[in-house]
C-alpha atoms as a PDB file:
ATOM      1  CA  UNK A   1     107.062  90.285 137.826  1.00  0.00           C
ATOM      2  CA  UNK A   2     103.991  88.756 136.864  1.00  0.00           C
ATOM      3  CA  UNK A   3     103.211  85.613 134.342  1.00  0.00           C
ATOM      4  CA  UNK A   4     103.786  84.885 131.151  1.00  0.00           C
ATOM      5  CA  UNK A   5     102.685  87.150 127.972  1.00  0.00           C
ATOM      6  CA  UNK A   6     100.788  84.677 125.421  1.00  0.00           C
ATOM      7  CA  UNK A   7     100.825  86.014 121.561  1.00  0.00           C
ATOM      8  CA  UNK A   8      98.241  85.660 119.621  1.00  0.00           C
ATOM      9  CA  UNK A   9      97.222  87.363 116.019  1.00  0.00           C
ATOM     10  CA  UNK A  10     100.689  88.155 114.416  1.00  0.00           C
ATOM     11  CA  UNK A  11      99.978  90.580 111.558  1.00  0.00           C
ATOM     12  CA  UNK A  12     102.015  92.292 108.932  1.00  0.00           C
ATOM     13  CA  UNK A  13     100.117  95.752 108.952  1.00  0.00           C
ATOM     14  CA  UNK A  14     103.576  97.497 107.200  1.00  0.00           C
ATOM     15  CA  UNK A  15     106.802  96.820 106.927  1.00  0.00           C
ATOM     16  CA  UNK A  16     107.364  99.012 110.362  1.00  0.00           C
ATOM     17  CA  UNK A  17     107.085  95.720 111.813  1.00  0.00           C
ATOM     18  CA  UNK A  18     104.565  93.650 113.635  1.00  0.00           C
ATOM     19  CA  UNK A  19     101.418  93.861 115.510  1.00  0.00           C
ATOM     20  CA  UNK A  20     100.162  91.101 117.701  1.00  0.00           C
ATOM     21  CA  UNK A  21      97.704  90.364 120.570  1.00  0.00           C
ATOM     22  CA  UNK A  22      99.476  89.473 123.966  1.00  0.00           C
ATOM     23  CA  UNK A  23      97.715  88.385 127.159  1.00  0.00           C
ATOM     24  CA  UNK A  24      99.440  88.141 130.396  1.00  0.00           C
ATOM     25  CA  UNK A  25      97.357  87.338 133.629  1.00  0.00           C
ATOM     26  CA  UNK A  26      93.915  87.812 132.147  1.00  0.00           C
ATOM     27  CA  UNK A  27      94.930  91.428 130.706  1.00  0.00           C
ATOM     28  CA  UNK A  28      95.003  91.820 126.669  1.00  0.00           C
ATOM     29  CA  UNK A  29      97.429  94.180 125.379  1.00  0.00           C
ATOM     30  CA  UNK A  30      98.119  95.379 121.619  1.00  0.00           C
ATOM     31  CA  UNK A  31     101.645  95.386 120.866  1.00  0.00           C
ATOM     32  CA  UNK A  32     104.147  96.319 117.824  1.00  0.00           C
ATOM     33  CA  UNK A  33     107.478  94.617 117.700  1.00  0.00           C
ATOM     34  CA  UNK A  34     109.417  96.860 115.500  1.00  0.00           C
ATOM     35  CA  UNK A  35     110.976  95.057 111.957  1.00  0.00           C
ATOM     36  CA  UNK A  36     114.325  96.897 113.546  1.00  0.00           C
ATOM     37  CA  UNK A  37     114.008  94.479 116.730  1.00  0.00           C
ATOM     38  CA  UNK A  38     113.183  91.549 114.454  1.00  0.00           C
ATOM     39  CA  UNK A  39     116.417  92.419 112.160  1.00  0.00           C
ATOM     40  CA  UNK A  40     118.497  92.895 115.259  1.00  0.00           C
ATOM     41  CA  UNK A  41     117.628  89.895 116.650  1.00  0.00           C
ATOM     42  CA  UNK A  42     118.164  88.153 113.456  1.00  0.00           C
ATOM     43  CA  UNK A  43     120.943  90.018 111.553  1.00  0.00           C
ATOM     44  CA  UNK A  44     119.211  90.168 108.721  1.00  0.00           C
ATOM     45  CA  UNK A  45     117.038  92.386 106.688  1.00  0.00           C
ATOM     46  CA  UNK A  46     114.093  91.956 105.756  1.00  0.00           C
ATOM     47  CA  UNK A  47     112.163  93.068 102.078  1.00  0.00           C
ATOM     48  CA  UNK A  48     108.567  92.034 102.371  1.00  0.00           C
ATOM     49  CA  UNK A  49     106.457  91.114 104.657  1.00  0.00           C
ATOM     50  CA  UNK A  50     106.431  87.703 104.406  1.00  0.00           C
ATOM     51  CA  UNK A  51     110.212  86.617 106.048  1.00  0.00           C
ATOM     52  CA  UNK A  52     109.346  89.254 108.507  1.00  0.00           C
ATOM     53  CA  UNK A  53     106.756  87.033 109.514  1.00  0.00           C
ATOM     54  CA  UNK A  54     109.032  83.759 109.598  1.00  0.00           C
ATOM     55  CA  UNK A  55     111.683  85.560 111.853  1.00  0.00           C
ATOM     56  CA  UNK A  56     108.568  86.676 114.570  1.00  0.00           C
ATOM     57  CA  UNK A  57     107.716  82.932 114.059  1.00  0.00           C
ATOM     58  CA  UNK A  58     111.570  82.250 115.322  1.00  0.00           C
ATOM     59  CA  UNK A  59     111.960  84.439 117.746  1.00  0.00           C
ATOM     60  CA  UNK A  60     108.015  84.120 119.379  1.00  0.00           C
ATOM     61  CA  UNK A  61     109.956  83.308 123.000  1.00  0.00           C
ATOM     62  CA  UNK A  62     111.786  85.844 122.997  1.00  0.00           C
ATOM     63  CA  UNK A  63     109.525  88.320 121.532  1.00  0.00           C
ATOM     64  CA  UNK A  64     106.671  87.450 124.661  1.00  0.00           C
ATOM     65  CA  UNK A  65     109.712  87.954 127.268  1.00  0.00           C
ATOM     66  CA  UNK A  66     110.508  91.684 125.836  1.00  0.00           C
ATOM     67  CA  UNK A  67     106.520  92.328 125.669  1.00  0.00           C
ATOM     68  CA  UNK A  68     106.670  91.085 129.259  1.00  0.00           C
ATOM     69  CA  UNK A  69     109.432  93.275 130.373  1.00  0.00           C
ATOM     70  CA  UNK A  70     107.805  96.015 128.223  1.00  0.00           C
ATOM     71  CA  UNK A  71     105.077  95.899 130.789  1.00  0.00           C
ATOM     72  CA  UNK A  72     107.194  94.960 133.723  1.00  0.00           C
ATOM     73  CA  UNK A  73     108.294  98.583 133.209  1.00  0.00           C
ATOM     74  CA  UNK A  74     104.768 100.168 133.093  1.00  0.00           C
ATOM     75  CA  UNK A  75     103.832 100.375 129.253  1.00  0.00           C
ATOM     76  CA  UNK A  76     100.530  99.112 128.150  1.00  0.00           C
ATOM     77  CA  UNK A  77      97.203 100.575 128.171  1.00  0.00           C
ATOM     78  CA  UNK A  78      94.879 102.055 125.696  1.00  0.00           C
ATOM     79  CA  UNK A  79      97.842 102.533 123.406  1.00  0.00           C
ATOM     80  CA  UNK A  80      99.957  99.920 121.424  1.00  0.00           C
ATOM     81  CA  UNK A  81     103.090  99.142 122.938  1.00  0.00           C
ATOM     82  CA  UNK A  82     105.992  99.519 121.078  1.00  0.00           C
ATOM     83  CA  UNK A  83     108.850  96.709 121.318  1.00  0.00           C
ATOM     84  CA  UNK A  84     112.388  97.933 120.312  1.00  0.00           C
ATOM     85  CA  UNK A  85     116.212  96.213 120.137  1.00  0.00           C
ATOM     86  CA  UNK A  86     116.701  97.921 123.411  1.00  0.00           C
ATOM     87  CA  UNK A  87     114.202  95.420 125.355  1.00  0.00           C
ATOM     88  CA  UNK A  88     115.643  92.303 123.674  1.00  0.00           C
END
């Protein structure tokens, strides 16, 4: 296990959820935390963009762990990474 994923540029691209910038031990790595994560995590639903955005505010700490574990378990690369409910 290595250190600690730091997010950077959260951005509502659609409502499939979000993309941000994470950068654990030097290494930058896109990523996509799914709006069905973000619900799950919140049990809510969400209609625009915008409180999609608040809840990845909330739930930032816990979002970087499951992008950590999410590479833990070999994702990453030239491709985004896609976080689901399942790594939460």
């Amino acid at each position: 296990m290595a250190g600690v994923v730091t997010i950077s540029n959260p951005l509502v691209e659609s409502m499939d959820g979000i993309t941000f910038t994470g950068v654990r031990d030097g290494v930058t790595q896109t990523f996509l935390v799914s709006r069905e994560a973000l619900e799950d995590l919140e049990y809510e639903s969400f209609t625009n963009g915008a409180l999609m955005l608040a809840a990845f505010g909330r739930l930032q700490q816990q979002v970087a762990d499951g992008a950590g574990r999410a590479l833990d378990a070999g994702e990453g690369g030239p491709k985004t990474v896609l976080l689901r409910t399942l790594l939460f």
